[in-house]
Structures are given as structure tokens and as C-alpha cells.
Protein backbone atom coordinates (compact mmCIF):
# COMPACT_ATOMS: atom_id res chain seq x y z
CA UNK A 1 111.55 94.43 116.23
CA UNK A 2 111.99 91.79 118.58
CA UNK A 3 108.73 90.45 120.26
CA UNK A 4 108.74 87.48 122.13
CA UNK A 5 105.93 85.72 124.26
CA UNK A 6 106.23 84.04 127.45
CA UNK A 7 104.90 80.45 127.65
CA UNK A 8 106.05 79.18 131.35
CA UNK A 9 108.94 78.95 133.65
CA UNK A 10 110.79 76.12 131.97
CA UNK A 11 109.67 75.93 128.11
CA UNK A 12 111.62 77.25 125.47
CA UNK A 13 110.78 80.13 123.80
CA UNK A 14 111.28 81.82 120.00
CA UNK A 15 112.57 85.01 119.82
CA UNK A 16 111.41 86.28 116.27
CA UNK A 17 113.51 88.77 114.49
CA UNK A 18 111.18 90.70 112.12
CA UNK A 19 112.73 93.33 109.85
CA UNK A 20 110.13 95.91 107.86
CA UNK A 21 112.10 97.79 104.63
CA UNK A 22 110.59 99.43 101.61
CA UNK A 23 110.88 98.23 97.84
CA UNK A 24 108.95 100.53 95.15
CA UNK A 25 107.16 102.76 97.69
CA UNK A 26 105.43 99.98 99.31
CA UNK A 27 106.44 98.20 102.95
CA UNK A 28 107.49 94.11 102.93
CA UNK A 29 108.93 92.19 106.05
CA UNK A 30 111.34 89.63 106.29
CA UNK A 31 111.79 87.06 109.21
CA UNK A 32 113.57 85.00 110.98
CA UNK A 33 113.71 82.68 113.83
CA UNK A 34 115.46 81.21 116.58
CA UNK A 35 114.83 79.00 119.23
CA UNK A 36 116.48 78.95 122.43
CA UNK A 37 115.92 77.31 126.22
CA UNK A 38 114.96 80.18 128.65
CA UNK A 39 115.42 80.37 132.32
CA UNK A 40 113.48 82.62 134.71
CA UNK A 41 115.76 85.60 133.42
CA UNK A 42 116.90 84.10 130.57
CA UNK A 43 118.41 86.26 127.47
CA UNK A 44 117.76 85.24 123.74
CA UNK A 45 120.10 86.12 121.00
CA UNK A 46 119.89 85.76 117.60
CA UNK A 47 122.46 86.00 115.11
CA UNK A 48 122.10 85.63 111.85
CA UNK A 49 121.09 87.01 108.00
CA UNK A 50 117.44 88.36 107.68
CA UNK A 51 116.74 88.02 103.61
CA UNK A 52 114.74 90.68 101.68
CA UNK A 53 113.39 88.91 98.58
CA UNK A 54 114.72 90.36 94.83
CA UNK A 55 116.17 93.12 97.29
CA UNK A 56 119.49 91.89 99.53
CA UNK A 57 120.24 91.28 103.06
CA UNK A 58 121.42 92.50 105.96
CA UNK A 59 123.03 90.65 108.95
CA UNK A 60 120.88 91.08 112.43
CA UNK A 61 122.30 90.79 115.62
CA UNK A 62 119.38 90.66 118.35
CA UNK A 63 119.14 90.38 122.17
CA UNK A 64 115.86 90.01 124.64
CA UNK A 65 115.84 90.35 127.78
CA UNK A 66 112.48 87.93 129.15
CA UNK A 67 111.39 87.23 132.74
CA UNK A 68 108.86 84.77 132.78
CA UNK A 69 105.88 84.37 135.47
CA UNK A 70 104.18 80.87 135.53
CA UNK A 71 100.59 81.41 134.11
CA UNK A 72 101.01 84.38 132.56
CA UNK A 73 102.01 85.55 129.17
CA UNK A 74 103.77 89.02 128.32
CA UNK A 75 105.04 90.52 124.97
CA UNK A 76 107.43 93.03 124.52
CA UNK A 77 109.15 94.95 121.83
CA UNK A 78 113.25 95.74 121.40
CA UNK A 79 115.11 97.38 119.10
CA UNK A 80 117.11 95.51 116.70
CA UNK A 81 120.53 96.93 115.01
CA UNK A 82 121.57 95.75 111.53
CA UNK A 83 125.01 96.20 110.35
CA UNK A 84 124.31 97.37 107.23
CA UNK A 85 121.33 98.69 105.27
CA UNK A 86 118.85 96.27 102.81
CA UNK A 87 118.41 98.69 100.10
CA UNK A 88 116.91 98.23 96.59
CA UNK A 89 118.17 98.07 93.62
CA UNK A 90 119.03 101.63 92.00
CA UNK A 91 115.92 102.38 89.41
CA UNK A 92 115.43 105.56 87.34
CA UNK A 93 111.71 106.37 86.19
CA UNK A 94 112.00 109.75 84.92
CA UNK A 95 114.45 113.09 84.80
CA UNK A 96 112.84 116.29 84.79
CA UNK A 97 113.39 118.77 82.51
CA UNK A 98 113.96 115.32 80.05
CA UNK A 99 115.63 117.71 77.90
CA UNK A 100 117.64 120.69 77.05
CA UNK A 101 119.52 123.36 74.90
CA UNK A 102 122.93 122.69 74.03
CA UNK A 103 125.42 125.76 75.06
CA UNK A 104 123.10 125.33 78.56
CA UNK A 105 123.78 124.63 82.10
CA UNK A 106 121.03 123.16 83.75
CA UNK A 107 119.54 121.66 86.75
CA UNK A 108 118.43 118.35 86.73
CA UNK A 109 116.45 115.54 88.90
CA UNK A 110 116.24 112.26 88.26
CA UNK A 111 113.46 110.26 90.09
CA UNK A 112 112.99 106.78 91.20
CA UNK A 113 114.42 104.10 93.68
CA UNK A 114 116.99 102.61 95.66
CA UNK A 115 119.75 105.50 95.09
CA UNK A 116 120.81 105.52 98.60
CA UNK A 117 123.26 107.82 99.90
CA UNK A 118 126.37 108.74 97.52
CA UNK A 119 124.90 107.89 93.67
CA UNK A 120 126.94 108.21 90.70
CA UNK A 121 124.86 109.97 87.66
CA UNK A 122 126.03 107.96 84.32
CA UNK A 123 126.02 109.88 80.95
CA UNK A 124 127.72 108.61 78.01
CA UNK A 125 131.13 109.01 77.12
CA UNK A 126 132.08 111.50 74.63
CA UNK A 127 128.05 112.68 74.85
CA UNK A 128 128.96 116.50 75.47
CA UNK A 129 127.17 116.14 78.69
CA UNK A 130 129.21 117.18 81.61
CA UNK A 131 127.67 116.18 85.47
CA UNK A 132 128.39 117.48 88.86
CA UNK A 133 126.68 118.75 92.18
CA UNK A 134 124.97 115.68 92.25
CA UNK A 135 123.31 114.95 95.39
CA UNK A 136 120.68 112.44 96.85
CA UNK A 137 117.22 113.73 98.48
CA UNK A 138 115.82 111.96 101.68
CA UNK A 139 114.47 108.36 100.58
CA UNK A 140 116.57 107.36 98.17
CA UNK A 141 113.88 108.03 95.80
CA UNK A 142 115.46 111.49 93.67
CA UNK A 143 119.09 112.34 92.44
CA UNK A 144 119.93 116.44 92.11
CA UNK A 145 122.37 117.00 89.43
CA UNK A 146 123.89 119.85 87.10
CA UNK A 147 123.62 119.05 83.66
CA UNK A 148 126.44 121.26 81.21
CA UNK A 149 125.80 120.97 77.81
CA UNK A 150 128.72 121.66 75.57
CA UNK A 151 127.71 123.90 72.36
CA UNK A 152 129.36 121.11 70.38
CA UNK A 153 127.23 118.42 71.96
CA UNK A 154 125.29 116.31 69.02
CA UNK A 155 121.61 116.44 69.34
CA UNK A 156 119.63 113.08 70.45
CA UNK A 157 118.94 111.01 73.10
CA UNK A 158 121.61 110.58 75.66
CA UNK A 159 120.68 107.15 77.98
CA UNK A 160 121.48 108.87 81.52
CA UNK A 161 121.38 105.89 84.13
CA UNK A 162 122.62 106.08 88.46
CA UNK A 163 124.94 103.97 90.55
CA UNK A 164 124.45 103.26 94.12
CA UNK A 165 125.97 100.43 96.32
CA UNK A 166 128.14 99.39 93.51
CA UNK A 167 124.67 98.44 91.42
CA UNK A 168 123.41 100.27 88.23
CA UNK A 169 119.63 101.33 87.44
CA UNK A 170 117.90 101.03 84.18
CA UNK A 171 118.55 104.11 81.89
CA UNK A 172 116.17 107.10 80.94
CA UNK A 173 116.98 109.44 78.36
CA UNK A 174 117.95 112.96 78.41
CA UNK A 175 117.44 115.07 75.01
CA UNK A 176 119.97 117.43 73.50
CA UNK A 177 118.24 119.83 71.44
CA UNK A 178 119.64 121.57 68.41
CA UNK A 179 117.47 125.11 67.15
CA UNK A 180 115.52 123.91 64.29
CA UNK A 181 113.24 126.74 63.55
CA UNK A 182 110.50 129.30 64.97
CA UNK A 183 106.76 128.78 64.83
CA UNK A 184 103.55 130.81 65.80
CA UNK A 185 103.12 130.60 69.61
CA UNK A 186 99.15 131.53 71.23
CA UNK A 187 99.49 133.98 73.91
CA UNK A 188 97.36 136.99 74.62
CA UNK A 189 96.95 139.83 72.11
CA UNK A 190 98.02 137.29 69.50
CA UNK A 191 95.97 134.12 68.52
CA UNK A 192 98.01 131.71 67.01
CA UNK A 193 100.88 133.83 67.42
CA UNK A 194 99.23 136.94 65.21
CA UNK A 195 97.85 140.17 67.12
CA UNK A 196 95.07 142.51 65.67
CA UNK A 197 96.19 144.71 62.95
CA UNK A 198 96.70 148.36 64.87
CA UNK A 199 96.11 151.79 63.45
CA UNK A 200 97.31 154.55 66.18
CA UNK A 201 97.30 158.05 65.29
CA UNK A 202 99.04 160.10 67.49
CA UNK A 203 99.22 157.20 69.66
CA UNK A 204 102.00 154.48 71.06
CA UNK A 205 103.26 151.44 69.77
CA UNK A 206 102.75 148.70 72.26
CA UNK A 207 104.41 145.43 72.45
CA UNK A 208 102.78 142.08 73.84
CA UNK A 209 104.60 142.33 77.18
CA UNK A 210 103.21 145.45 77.97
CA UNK A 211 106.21 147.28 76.77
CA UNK A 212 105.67 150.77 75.07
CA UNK A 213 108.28 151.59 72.60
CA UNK A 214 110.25 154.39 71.32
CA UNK A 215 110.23 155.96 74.73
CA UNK A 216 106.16 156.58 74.42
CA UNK A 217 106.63 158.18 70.98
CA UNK A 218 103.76 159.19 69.56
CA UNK A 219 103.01 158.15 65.59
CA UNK A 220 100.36 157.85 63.08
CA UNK A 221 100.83 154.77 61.05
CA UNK A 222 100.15 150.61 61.44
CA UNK A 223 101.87 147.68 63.46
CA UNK A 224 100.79 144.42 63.85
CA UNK A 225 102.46 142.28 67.09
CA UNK A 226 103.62 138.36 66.84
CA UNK A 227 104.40 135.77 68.78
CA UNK A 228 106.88 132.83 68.03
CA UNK A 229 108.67 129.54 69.96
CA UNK A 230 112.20 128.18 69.00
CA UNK A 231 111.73 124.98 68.53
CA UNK A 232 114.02 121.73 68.40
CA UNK A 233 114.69 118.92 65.55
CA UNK A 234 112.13 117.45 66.86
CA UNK A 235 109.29 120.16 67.40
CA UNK A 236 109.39 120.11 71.17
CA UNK A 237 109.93 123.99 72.53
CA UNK A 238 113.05 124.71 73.57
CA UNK A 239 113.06 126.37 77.02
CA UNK A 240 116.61 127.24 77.75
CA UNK A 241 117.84 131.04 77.24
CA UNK A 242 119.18 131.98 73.78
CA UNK A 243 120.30 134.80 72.26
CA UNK A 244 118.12 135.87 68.59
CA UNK A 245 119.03 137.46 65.75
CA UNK A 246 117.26 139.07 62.43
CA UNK A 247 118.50 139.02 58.97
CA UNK A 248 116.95 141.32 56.35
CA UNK A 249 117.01 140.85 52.60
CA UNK A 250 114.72 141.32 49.22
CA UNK A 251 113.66 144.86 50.79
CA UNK A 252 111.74 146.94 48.81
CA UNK A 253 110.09 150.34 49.38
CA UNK A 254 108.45 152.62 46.76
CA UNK A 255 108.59 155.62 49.07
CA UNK A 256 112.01 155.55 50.21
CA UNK A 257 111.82 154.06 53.72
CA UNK A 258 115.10 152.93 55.11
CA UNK A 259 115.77 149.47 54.93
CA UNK A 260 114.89 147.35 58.60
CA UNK A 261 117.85 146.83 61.17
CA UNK A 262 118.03 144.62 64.85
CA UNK A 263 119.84 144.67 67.48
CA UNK A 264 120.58 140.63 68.83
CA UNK A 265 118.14 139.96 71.66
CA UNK A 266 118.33 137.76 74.54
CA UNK A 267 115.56 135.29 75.61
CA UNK A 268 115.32 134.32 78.72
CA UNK A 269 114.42 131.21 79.91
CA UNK A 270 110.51 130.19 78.83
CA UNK A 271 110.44 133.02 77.38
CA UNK A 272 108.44 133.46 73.88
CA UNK A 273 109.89 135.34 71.07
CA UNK A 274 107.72 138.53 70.48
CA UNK A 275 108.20 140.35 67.31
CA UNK A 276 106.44 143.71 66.51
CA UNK A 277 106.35 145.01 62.94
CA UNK A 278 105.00 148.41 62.48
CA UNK A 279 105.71 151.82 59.83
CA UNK A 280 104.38 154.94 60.65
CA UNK A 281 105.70 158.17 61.13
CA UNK A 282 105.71 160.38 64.23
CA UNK A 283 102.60 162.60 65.59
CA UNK A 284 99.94 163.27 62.86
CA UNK A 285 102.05 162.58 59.48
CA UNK A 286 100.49 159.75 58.70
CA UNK A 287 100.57 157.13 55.52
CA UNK A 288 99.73 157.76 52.34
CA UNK A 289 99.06 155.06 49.02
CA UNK A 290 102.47 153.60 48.49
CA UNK A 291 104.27 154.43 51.78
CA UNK A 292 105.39 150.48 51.98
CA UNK A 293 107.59 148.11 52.95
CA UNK A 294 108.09 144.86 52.32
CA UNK A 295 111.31 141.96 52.83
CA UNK A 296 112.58 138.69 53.53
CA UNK A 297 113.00 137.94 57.33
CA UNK A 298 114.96 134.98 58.61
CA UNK A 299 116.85 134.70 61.97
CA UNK A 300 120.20 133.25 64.29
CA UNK A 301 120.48 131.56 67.26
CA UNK A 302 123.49 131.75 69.09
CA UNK A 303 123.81 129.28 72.76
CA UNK A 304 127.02 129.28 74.95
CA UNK A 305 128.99 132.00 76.33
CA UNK A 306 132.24 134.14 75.12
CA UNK A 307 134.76 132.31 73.34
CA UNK A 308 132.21 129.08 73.16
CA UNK A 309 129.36 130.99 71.11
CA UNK A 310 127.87 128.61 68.52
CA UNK A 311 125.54 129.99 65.49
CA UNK A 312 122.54 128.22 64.28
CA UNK A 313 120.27 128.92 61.48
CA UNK A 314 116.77 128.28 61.77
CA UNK A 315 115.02 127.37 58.50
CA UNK A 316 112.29 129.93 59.46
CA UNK A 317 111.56 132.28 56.08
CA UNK A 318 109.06 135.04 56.44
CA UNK A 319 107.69 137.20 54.22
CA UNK A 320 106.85 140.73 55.78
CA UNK A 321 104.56 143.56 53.71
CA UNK A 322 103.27 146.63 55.72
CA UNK A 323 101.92 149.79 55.06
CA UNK A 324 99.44 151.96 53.20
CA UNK A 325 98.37 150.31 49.90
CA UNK A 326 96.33 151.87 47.65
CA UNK A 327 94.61 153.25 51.24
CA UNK A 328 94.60 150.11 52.92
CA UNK A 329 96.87 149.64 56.14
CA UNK A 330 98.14 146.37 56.66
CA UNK A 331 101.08 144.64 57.60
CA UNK A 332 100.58 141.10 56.15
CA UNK A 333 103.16 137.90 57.17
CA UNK A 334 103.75 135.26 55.25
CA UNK A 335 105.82 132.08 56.33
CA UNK A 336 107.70 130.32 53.36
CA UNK A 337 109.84 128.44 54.74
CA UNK A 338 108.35 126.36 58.19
């Protein structure tokens, strides 16, 4: 603003040109001055740069209009205009999510400073990271982008920086994660990702969400619900939607029970993996000594869509044993493999 003070008819008087602009959240000012010789209805200009330290600068044009009255001071405020914008430099302090599944589209925002009005979202060349929709929020303070991650991306840190006003921030980086594995996830009905062993007779099998299988079958047997997480190469859940597989082998059954089978599922996104293992048989045939089962378990991951479908193998081993032995129902999990 422009605020000058009347002295007396005659005297000069300084117009000073005081411009307020924000740098990391906080307000500084920046001024300038210029002296000119007034008459009754004199106008002041100024014309000139007004300097924002460690920021830029913008040049000020400013005009006051000041009738004087002998004896008597007066202050008034004008607008000023700038012809262009002092605006700090572009800084990135965080991107949230900070990381994500490969084979995944997903939205991004990328905090900080100084972005202004049209930034540029940097990835690395040849990273498998693919940006648009990017967009600035109000303040120059937060960058909304699309993130797609190609299912041939490699895993890692990817330094993900912006450009605005022909400057570029400090980088931040963005994870790629690669399935690694499945461990036990805590949620209700299953401590440390293992529910209560269950014993229905003529009763339903019910799965952690809620779900009651088989159509609300009735059976007479023993289940026992889990709970798991995929997981990346670095042991950070993976939150993205994927699609999970089972793979059966070393199966065993004294009495004859057919061997296990699963149909791919899909997870959505933050979704935990539940697994339900259960033999019984339907309405009041129930289990007798040696009507077991017992196998290998180990899964697939696929990511991506159609044509661009990418496998992964978790290192997860279980071994599963359920049934009635020698009169005691159990169903028993054991991880070999982490």
C-alpha cells in the first residue's frame, strides 16, 4: 500500500511503497522509497523494483493523490499494482500416498511452496512412472497429479521434484512397490491375524467380514478364519488393489477328502486378505478320528489390467492341517516360509 503523511503546504513529502508477500507460510514486507516536491494537489509517483529477500522481485508502479492543509497531517492508503507476481521458490515437503503398487493408477499430492499457477511434476526418465492431470490448489502450496505405474516399473525410490516459473524444487521420493510376501494382519475376530478355532454343528460358516458362506449352508465340522497384508520389499503394506491367487500342493487326506481348489480373488483397495479354512460336512454328519486334511499353501499376485497383467510370487509358505485327529478338531497353520 501506499501511505503517505502530510507535513505542510510547501515541504516535500515520501511516498513509501510497501509490498507484504508470503515465503514458507509466514508474511515479510519489502520497501521502498521515493521522495518528491509536493504542491497543494500535488501527485507522487514511484517507479521502480520493490526486492523480496532470497525470494525475487517485482516492478511497482505507484501513484498518490495528496492535498495538503497547513497544520494538519492526514494519512491515506492506495492500492498499488505490480506487473508481475514475487513468488517463492518451488519447494516440495512431502507427497501423499509416498508410495504405490506397480500395475496402479493413482492419485497423488505433493505439498509444499512456491508452485504457483501452471507446475510441471518431474519424475525420472525411463522410471515407469507416467504423470498427468496435474493441477495446482489455491496458494501455491499443493500440486494434484495422476500417478500410472507401469507393471514393468522397477521397484525403489523414484526422486519426484516440481517446476514453476522456470525454477525447480528440491526432490521427495515416491516408492514403487513390488509384492514381496503376506503376513498376519490384527483385525477383529482374529488377533494377530488368527481367529478362534470354530466348531458349528448344524450351524454356518462365517467369514471375518460378516460374510456367511455356502449360501447359509448348514454343517457340522471345524474352521478357523485368518487375516493377512501383502506386503512390499520393504515390509510397508501395500494398499493398492490386486488380484490373489492360491496354489495347493503336498495334500494329503487319510479319509479321502478332495484335494482344496480357489477361485483368483480381487482385493480392493486397503483391503486385508481374509482367508477361511474349514472341513466339515453338511447338517449333522459330522467328523470322525482321521477325517483330515492337510497341504502346502502358497499364493500369486497379479497388478495391471488385460494384456498388461504381471505375475508375482510371494515367498509366503504355509502349512495348513485341519480336522478331527484322534477326536481333536483343529485346523492348525504353520508359516515356513515368511
Amino acid at each position: 500500500m501506499a501511505s503517505p503523511s502530510a507535513q505542510s503546504k510547501s515541504d516535500r513529502f515520501s511516498l513509501r511503497i510497501e509490498v507484504r508477500y508470503s515465503t514458507g507460510g509466514s508474511s515479510q514486507d519489502s520497501t521502498n522509497t521515493s521522495t518528491t516536491r509536493s504542491s497543494n494537489t500535488a501527485v507522487a509517483r514511484y517507479d521502480g523494483a520493490i526486492v523480496a529477500n532470497g525470494v525475487g522481485s517485482a516492478t511497482i508502479s505507484a501513484d498518490t493523490l495528496q492535498r495538503y492543509f497547513r497544520d494538519y497531517a492526514c494519512s491515506q492508503s492506495y492500492p498499488l499494482t505490480a506487473s508481475s507476481s514475487l513468488t517463492n521458490n518451488p519447494s516440495v515437503s512431502s507427497i501423499t500416498p509416498p508410495r504405490g503398487l506397480i500395475g496402479n493408477t493413482i492419485q497423488i499430492a505433493i505439498n509444499g511452496d512456491g508452485f504457483g499457477a501452471t507446475p510441471v511434476v518431474n519424475v525420472p526418465a525411463n522410471g515407469g512412472i507416467t504423470v498427468s492431470n496435474v493441477s495446482a490448489g489455491s496458494g501455491g502450496t499443493l500440486v494434484n497429479a495422476t500417478f500410472a505405474i507401469a507393471v514393468d516399473a522397477v521397484g525403489g525410490n523414484k526422486a519426484i521434484s516440481v517446476t514453476a516459473g522456470g525454477k525447480t524444487s528440491n526432490s521427495q521420493n515416491f516408492f514403487v512397490q513390488i509384492p514381496s510376501r503376506l503376513v498376519p494382519f490384527d483385525v477383529s475376530g482374529a488377533t494377530n491375524g488368527v481367529g478362534p478355532l470354530q466348531t458349528p454343528v448344524n450351524d454356518v460358516i462365517t467369514a471375518l467380514n460378516g460374510t456367511v458362506l455356502f449360501n447359509g449352508l448348514q454343517v457340522c465340522g471345524v474352521y478357523r478364519n485368518y487375516a493377512f497384508i501383502l506386503v512390499d520389499q520393504n515390509g510397508e503394506r501395500i494398499l493398492q488393489p490386486f488380484t490373489l491367487g492360491e496354489v495347493f500342493s503336498n495334500y494329503q487326506s487319510p479319509a479321502g477328502f478332495p484335494a482344496p481348489t480357489f477361485e483368483p480373488a480381487s482385493i480392493a483397495a486397503g483391503e486385508f486378505v481374509g482367508d477361511i479354512q474349514t472341513l466339515a460336512f453338511p447338517g449333522f454328519q459330522c467328523l470322525v478320528p482321521n477325517d483330515t486334511q492337510s497341504f502346502t499353501q502358497k499364493f500369486y499376485v497379479e497388478v495391471g489390467q488385460g494384456q498388461s497383467k504381471k505375475r508375482f510370487d510371494p515367498s509366503t509358505t504355509i502349512r495348513i492341517e485341519k480336522g478331527n485327529f484322534a477326536g481333536t478338531l483343529r485346523v492348525d497353520r504353520t508359516i515356513t516360509t515368511p
